[in-house]
Protein backbone atom coordinates (compact mmCIF):
# COMPACT_ATOMS: atom_id res chain seq x y z
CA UNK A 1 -68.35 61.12 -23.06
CA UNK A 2 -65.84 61.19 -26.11
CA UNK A 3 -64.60 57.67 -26.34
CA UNK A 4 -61.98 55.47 -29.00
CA UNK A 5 -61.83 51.70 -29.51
CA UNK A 6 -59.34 49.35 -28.06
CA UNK A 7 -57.72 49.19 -31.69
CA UNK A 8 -57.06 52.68 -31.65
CA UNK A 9 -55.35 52.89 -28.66
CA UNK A 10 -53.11 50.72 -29.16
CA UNK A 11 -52.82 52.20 -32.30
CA UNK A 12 -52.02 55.24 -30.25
CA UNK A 13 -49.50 53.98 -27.94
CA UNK A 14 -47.54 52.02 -30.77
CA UNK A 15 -47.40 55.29 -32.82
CA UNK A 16 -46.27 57.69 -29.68
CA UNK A 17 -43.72 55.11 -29.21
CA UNK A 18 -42.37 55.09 -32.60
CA UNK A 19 -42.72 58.74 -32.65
CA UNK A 20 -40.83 59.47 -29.34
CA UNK A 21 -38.47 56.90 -28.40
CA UNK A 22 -35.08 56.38 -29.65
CA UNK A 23 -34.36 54.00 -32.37
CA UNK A 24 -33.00 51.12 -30.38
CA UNK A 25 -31.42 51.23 -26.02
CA UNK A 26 -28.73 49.45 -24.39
CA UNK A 27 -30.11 47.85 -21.48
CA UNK A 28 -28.65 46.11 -18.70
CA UNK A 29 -30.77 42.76 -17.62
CA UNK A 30 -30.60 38.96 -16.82
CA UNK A 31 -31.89 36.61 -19.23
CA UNK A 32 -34.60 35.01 -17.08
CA UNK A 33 -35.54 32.19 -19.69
CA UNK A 34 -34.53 31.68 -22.84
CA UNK A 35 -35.62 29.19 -25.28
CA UNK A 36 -34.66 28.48 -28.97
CA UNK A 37 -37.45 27.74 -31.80
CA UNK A 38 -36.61 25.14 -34.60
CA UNK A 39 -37.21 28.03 -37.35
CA UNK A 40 -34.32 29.62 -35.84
CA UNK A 41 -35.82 32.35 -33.58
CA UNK A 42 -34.48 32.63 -29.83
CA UNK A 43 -37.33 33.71 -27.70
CA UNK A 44 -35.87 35.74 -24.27
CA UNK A 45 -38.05 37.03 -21.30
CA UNK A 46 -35.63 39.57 -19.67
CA UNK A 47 -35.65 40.13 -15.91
CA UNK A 48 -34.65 42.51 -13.55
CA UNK A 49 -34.37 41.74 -9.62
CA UNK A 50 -33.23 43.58 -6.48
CA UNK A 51 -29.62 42.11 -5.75
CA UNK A 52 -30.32 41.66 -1.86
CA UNK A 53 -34.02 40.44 -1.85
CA UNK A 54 -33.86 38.83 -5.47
CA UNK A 55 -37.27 40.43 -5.59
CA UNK A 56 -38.49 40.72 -9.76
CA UNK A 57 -38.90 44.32 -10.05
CA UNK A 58 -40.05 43.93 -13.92
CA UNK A 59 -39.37 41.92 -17.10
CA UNK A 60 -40.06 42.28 -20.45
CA UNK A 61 -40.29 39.57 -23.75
CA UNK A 62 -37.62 39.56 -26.17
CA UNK A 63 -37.16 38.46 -29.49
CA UNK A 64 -33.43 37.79 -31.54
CA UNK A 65 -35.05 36.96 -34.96
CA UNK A 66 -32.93 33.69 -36.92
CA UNK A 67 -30.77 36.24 -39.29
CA UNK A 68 -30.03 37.89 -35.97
CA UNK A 69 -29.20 35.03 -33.61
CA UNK A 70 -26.51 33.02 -35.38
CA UNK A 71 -24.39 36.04 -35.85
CA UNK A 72 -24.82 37.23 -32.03
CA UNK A 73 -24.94 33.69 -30.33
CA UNK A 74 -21.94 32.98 -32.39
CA UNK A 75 -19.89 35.89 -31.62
CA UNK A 76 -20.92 35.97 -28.11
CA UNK A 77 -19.87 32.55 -27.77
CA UNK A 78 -16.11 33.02 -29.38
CA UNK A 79 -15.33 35.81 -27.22
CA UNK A 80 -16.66 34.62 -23.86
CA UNK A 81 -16.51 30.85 -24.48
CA UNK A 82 -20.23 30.53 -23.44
CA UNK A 83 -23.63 30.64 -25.13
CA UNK A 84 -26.48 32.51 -24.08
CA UNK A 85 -28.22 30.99 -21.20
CA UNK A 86 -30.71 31.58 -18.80
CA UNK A 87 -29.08 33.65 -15.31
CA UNK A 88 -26.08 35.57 -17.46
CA UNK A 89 -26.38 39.38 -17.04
CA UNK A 90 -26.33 41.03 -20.63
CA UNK A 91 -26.18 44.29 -22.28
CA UNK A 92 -28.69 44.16 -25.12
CA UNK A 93 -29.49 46.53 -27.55
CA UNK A 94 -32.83 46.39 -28.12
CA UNK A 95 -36.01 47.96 -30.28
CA UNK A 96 -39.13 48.97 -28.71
CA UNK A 97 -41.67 47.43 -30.28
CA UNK A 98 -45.95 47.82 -29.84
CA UNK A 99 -48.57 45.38 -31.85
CA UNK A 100 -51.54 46.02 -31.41
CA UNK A 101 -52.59 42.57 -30.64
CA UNK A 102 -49.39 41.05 -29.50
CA UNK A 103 -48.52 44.30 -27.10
CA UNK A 104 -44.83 45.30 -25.64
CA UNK A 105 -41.92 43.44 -26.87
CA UNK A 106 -37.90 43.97 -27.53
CA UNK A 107 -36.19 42.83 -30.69
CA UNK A 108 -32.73 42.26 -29.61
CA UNK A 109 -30.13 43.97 -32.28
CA UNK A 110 -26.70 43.09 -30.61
CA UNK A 111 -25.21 41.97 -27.38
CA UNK A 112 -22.27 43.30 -26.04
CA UNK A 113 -20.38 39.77 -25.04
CA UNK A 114 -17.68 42.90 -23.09
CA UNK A 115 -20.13 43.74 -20.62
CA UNK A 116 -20.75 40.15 -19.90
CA UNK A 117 -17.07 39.02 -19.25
CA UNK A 118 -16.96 42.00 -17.01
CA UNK A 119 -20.34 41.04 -15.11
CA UNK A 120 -18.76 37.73 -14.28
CA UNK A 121 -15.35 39.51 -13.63
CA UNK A 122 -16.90 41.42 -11.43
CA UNK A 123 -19.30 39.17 -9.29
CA UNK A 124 -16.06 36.78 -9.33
CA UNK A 125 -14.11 39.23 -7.68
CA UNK A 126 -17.24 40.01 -5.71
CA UNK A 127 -17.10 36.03 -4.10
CA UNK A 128 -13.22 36.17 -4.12
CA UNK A 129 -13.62 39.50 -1.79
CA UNK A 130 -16.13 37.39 0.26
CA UNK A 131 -13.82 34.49 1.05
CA UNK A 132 -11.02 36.05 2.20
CA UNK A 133 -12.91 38.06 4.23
CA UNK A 134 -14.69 34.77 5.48
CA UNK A 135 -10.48 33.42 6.21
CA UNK A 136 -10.34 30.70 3.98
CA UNK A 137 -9.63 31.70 0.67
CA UNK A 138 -5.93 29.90 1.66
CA UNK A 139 -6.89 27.39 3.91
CA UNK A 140 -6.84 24.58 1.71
CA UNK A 141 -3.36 25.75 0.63
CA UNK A 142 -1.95 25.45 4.45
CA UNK A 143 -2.55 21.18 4.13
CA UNK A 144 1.19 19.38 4.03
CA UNK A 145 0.74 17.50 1.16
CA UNK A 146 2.41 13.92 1.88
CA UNK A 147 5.23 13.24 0.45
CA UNK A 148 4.01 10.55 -2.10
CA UNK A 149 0.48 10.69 -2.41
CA UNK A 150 -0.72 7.32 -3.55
CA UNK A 151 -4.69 7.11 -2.32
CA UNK A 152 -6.38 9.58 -4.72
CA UNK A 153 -10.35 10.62 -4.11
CA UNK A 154 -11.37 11.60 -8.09
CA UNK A 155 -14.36 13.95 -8.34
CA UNK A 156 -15.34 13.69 -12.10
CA UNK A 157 -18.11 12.38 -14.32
CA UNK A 158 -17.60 8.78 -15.19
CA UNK A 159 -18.22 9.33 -18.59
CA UNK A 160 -15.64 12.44 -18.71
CA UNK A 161 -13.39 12.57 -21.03
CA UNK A 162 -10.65 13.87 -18.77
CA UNK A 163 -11.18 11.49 -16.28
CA UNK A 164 -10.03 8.52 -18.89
CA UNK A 165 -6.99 10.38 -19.73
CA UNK A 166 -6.27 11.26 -16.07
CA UNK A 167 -6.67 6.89 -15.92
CA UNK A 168 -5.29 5.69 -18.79
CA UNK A 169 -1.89 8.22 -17.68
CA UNK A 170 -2.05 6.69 -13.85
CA UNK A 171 -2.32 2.90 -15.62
CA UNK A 172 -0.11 2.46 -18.26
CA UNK A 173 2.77 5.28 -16.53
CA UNK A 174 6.33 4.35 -17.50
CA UNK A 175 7.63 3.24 -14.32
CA UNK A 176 4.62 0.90 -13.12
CA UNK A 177 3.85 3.10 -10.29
CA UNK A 178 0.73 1.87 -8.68
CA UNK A 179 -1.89 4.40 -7.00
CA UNK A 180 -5.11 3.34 -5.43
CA UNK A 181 -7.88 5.48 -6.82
CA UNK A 182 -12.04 6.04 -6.13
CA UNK A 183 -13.95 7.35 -8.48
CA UNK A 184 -16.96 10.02 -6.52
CA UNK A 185 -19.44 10.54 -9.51
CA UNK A 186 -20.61 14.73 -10.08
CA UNK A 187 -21.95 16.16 -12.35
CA UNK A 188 -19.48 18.99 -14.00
CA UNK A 189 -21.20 21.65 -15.79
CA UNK A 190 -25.03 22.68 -15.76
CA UNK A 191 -27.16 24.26 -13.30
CA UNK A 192 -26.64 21.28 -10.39
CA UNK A 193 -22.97 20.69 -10.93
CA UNK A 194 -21.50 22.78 -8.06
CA UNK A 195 -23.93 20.94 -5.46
CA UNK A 196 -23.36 16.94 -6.90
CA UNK A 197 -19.62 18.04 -6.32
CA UNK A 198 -20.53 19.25 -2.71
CA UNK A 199 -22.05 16.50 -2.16
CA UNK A 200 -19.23 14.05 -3.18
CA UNK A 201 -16.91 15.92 -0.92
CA UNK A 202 -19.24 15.17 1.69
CA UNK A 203 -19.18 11.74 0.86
CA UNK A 204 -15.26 11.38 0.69
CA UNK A 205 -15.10 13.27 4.31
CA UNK A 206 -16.73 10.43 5.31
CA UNK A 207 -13.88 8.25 4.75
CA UNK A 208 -10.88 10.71 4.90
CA UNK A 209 -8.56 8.41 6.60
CA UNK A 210 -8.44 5.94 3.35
CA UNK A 211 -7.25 9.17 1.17
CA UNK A 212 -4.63 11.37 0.81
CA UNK A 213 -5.99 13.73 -1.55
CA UNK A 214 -9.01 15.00 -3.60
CA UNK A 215 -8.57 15.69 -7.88
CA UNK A 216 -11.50 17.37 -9.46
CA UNK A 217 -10.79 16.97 -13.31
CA UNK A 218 -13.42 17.17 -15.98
CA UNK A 219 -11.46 18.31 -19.21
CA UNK A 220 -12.33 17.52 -22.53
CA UNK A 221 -15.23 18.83 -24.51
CA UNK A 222 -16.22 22.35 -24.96
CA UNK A 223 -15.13 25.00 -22.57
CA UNK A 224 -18.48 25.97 -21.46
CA UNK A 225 -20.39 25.30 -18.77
CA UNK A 226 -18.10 26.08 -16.46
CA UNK A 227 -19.74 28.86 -13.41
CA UNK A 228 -20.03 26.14 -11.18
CA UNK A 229 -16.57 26.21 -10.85
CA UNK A 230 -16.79 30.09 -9.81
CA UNK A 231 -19.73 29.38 -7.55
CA UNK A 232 -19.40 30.67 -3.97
CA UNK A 233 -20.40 27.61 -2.09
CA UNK A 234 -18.40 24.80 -4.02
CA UNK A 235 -15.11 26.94 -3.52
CA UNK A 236 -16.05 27.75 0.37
CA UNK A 237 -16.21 23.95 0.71
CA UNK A 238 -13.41 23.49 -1.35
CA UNK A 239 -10.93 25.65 0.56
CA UNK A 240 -12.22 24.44 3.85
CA UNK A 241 -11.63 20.53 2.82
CA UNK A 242 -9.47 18.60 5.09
CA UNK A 243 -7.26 17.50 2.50
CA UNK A 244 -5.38 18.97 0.02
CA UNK A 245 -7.29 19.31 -3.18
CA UNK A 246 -6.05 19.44 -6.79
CA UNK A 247 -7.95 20.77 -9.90
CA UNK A 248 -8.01 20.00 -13.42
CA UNK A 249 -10.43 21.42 -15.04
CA UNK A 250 -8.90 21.54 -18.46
CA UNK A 251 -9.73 25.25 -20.05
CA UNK A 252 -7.67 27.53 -21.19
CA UNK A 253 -9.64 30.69 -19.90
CA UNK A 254 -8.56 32.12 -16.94
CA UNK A 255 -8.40 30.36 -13.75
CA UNK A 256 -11.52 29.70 -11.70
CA UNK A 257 -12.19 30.37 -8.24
CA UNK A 258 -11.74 26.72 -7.68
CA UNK A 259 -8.41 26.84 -9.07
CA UNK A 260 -7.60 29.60 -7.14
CA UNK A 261 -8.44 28.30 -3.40
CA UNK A 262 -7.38 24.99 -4.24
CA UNK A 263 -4.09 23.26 -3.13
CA UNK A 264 -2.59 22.40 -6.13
CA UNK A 265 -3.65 23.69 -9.52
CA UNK A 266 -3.45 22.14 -12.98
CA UNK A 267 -4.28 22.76 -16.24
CA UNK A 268 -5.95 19.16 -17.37
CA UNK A 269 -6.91 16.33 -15.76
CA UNK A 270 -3.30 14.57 -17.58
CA UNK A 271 -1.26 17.19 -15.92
CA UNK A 272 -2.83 16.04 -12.38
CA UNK A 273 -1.57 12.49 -13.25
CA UNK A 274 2.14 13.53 -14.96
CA UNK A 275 2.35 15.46 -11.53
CA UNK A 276 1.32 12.95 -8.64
CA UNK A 277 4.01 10.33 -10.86
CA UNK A 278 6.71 13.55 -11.38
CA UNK A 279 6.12 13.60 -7.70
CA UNK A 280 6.66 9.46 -7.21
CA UNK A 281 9.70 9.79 -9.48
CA UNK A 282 11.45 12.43 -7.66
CA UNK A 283 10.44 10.91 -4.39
CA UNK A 284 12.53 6.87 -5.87
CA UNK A 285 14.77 9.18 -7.18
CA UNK A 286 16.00 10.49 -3.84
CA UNK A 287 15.47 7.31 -2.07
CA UNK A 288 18.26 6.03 -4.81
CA UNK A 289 20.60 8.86 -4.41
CA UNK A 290 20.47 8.29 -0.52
CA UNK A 291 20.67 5.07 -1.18
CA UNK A 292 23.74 5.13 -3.31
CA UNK A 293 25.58 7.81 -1.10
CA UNK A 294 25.04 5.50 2.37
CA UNK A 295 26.10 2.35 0.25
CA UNK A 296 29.53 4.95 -0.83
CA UNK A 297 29.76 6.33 2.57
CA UNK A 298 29.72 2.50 3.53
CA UNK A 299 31.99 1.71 0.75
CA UNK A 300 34.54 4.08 2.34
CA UNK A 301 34.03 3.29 5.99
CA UNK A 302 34.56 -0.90 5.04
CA UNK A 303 37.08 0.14 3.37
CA UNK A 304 38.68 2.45 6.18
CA UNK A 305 37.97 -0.02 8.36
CA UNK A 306 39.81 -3.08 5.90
CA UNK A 307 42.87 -0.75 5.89
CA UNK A 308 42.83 -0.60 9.65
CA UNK A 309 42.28 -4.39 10.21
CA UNK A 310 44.95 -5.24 7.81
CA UNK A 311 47.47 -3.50 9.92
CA UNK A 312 45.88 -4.90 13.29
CA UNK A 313 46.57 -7.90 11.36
CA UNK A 314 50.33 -7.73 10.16
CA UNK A 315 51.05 -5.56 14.12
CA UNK A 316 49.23 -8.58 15.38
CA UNK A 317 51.28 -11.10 13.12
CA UNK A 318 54.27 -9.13 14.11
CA UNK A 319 53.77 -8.92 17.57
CA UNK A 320 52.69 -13.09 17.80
CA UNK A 321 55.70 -14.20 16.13
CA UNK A 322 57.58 -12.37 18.20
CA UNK A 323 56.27 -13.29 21.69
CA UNK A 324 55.61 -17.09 20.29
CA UNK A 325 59.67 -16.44 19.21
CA UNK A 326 59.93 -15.60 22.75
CA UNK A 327 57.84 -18.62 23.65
CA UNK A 328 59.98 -20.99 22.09
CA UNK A 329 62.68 -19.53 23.73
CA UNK A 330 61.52 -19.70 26.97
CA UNK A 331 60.52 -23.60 26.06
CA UNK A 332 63.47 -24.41 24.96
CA UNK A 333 65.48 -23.33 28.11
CA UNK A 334 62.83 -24.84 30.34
CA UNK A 335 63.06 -27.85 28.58
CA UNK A 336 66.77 -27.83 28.92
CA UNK A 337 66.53 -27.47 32.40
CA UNK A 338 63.73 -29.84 32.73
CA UNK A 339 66.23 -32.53 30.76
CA UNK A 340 69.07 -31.60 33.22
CA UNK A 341 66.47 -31.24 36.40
CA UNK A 342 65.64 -35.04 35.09
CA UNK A 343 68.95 -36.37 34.91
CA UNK A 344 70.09 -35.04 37.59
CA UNK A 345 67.04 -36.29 39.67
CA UNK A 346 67.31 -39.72 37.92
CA UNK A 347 71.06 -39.09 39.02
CA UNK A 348 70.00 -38.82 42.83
CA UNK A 349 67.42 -41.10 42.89
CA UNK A 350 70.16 -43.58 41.06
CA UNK A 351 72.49 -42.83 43.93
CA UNK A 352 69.90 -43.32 46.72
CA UNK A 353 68.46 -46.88 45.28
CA UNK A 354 72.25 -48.04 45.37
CA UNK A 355 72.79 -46.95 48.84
CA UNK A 356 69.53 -48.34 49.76
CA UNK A 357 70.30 -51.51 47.81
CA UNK A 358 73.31 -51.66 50.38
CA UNK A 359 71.42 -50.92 53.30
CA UNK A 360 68.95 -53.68 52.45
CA UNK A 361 71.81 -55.83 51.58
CA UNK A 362 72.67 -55.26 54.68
CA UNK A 363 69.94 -56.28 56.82
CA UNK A 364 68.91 -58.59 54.11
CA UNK A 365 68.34 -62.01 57.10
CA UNK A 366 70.45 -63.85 54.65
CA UNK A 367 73.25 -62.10 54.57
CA UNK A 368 73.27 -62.04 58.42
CA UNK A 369 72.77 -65.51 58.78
CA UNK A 370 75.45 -66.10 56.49
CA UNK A 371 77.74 -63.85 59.07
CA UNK A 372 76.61 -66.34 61.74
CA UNK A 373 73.73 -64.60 63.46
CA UNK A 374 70.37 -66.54 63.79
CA UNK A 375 66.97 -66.01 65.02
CA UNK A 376 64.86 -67.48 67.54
CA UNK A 377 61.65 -67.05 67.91
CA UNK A 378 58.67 -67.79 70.38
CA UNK A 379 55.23 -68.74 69.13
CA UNK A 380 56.59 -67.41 65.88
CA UNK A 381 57.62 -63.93 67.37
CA UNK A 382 60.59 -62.84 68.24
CA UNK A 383 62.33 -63.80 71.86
CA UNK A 384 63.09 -59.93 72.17
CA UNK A 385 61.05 -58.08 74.80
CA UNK A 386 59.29 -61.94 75.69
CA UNK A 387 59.64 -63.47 79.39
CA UNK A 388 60.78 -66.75 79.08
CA UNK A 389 59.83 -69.69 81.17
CA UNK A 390 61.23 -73.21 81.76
CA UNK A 391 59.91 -75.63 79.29
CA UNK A 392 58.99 -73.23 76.32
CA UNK A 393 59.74 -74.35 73.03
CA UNK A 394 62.36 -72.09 71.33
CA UNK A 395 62.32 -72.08 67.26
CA UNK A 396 66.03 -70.95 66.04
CA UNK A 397 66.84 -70.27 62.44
CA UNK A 398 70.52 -69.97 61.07
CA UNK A 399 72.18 -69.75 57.80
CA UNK A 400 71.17 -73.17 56.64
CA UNK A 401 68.69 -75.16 59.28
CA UNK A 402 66.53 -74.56 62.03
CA UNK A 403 66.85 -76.13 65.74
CA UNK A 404 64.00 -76.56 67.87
CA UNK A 405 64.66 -76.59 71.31
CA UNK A 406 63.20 -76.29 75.11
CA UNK A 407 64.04 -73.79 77.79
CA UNK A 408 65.61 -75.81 81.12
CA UNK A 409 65.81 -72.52 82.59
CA UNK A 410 65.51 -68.25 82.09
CA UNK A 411 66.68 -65.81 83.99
CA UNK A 412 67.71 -62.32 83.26
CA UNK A 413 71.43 -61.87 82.38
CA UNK A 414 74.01 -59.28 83.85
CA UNK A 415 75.52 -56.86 82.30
């Protein structure tokens, strides 16, 4: 049996290869792992899976050798604002290489940063598709924002830089509006970013009724980092949030899909604050201008009503002086008549007391006794209407004395 070494087989294979494959392919592939030597060297294992079962159907090593790698990495970066990373789908162009002792391997020539922006374009549009077919792509939209929202839910790292500039706005604002904010700690860019936000939405809807909205800021930094922010999950949550939710995510790349199902969209975390005081300001501003046009409408109507109760006053002046005019009038003829009803009464009464001064005059005893008449009397009443008997004693008073006297006899006289 004809037989070669290992060696030479190899030896074999690497020379076919040479011999019969193109000079270098563009292949389509996610970067499975990738991890960067100190001499320079970025070290790549290239994988391949089935997009419904995420089943590896093959993989293959890859090398992008130091003189290589700062050039790519660099350019890749500038044009899609990311590095290289492990899960980004890449068009490489790539050598096929065969050692004998070291076996298969690519060395990666170029990557097309192009096909990239449009793998991401594409499985963005991909989860956009998805949530408006799921119905809530615009739910978070629908939310009536209140009309000064003042109890802000912040989503952020603490140590972000965009969270200190959305604070140090909110604090030290011009007007000394105050807003009550709580900081809900995340972690905003890396592999386990999009569920620590999740997570501190599920937190917040645990106290909804202390908040009336959510901010997710990070800002600052590089603009990298950032698929969380297009992951399908975080903006399903996002959109189906009981409260309205505002983003500033500070990059100037095209919006995310957070951005786009979000209430309220900004482009940094200090455009989130400039807006929710903008919004305070317009909101005092109003209040003032209703404020100054009831205190003008009230203005008017005083002074409407002044012009009316001055002439109520002079009609009422008018009108007094002339029915107290009449009053006096009416006095003074009453009082005349009174006077005359008086003296005339005083005139009467004058007149009577003189002819009753007569008539007591008159039948003053007196003045009959002094006209001879006298008065006897019987046990100190009067003879008249008495029976007398013989030997009564009979008292008689006249103009000057008085006779006592005893009756011989009585009888009734004649006429």
């Amino acid at each position: 049996m004809q037989h070669i070494s290992l060696t030479d087989l190899n030896l074999l294979i690497k020379d076919t290869l040479n011999t019969q494959l193109e000079p270098s392919y563009w292949v389509v592939a996610e970067i499975g792992e990738l991890r960067e030597a100190r001499n320079g060297h970025c070290y790549i294992e290239f994988v391949e899976k089935d997009e419904e079962s995420n089943q590896l159907l093959s993989k293959s090593r890859a090398t992008i050798w130091s003189y290589s790698y700062r050039s790519i990495s660099a350019w890749f970066q500038s044009i899609t604002g990311e590095n290289l990373k492990a899960g980004m789908t890449v068009l490489a162009n790539v050598q096929i290489q065969f050692h004998e002792v070291y076996g298969l391997s690519l060395n990666v020539k170029d990557i097309d940063p192009n096909f990239t922006l449009g793998e991401r374009a594409r499985k963005k549009q991909e989860i956009i598709a998805q949530l408006k077919e799921d119905g809530v792509f615009e739910m978070n939209k629908s939310h009536a924002l209140p009309m000064v929202p003042q109890r802000i839910a912040i989503i952020s790292a603490e140590s972000a830089a965009g969270y200190g500039d959305f604070m140090n706005q909110i604090l030290d604002n011009d007007y000394q509006y105050k807003l009550h904010t709580k900081l809900f700690v995340a972690t905003m860019q890396g592999d386990k970013s999009a569920q620590t936000i999740i997570s501190a939405l599920h937190q917040i809807h645990e106290q909804m009724e202390s908040f009336d909205a959510v901010i997710l800021i990070r800002g600052g930094g590089a603009q990298v980092d950032l698929d969380c922010f297009d992951d399908y999950e975080l903006a399903s949550h996002i959109s189906q949030f009981p409260l309205p939710v505002f983003t500033g995510i500070g990059h100037e790349r095209d919006e995310t899909i957070c951005d786009m199902v979000a209430h309220t969209k900004l482009k940094t975390p200090t455009a989130v604050a400039e807006f929710l005081i903008r919004g305070m300001r317009i909101y005092e501003e109003k209040i003032n201008l209703a404020t100054n046009n009831i205190l003008a409408h009230l203005n008017q109507k005083v002074e409407k009503e002044q012009h009316k109760l001055n002439d109520r006053k002079h009609s009422m002046r008018y009108a007094l002086k002339k029915h107290f005019n009449k009053a006096e009038n009416q006095l003074s003829r009453y009082q005349q008549k009174m006077q005359y009803d008086i003296r005339k009464s005083f005139q009467n009464t004058h007149q009577k007391l003189e002819i009753y001064g007569k008539t007591l005059e008159l039948i003053n005893p007196e003045t009959v006794f002094k006209k001879g008449y006298s008065y006897t009397s019987l046990n100190g009443k009067s003879i008249m209407g008495q029976q007398l008997k013989k030997g009564d004693e009979l008292k008689t008073i006249t103009a000057n004395q008085e006779v006592k006297s005893k009756v011989e006899s009585a009888g009734k006289r004649e006429n």
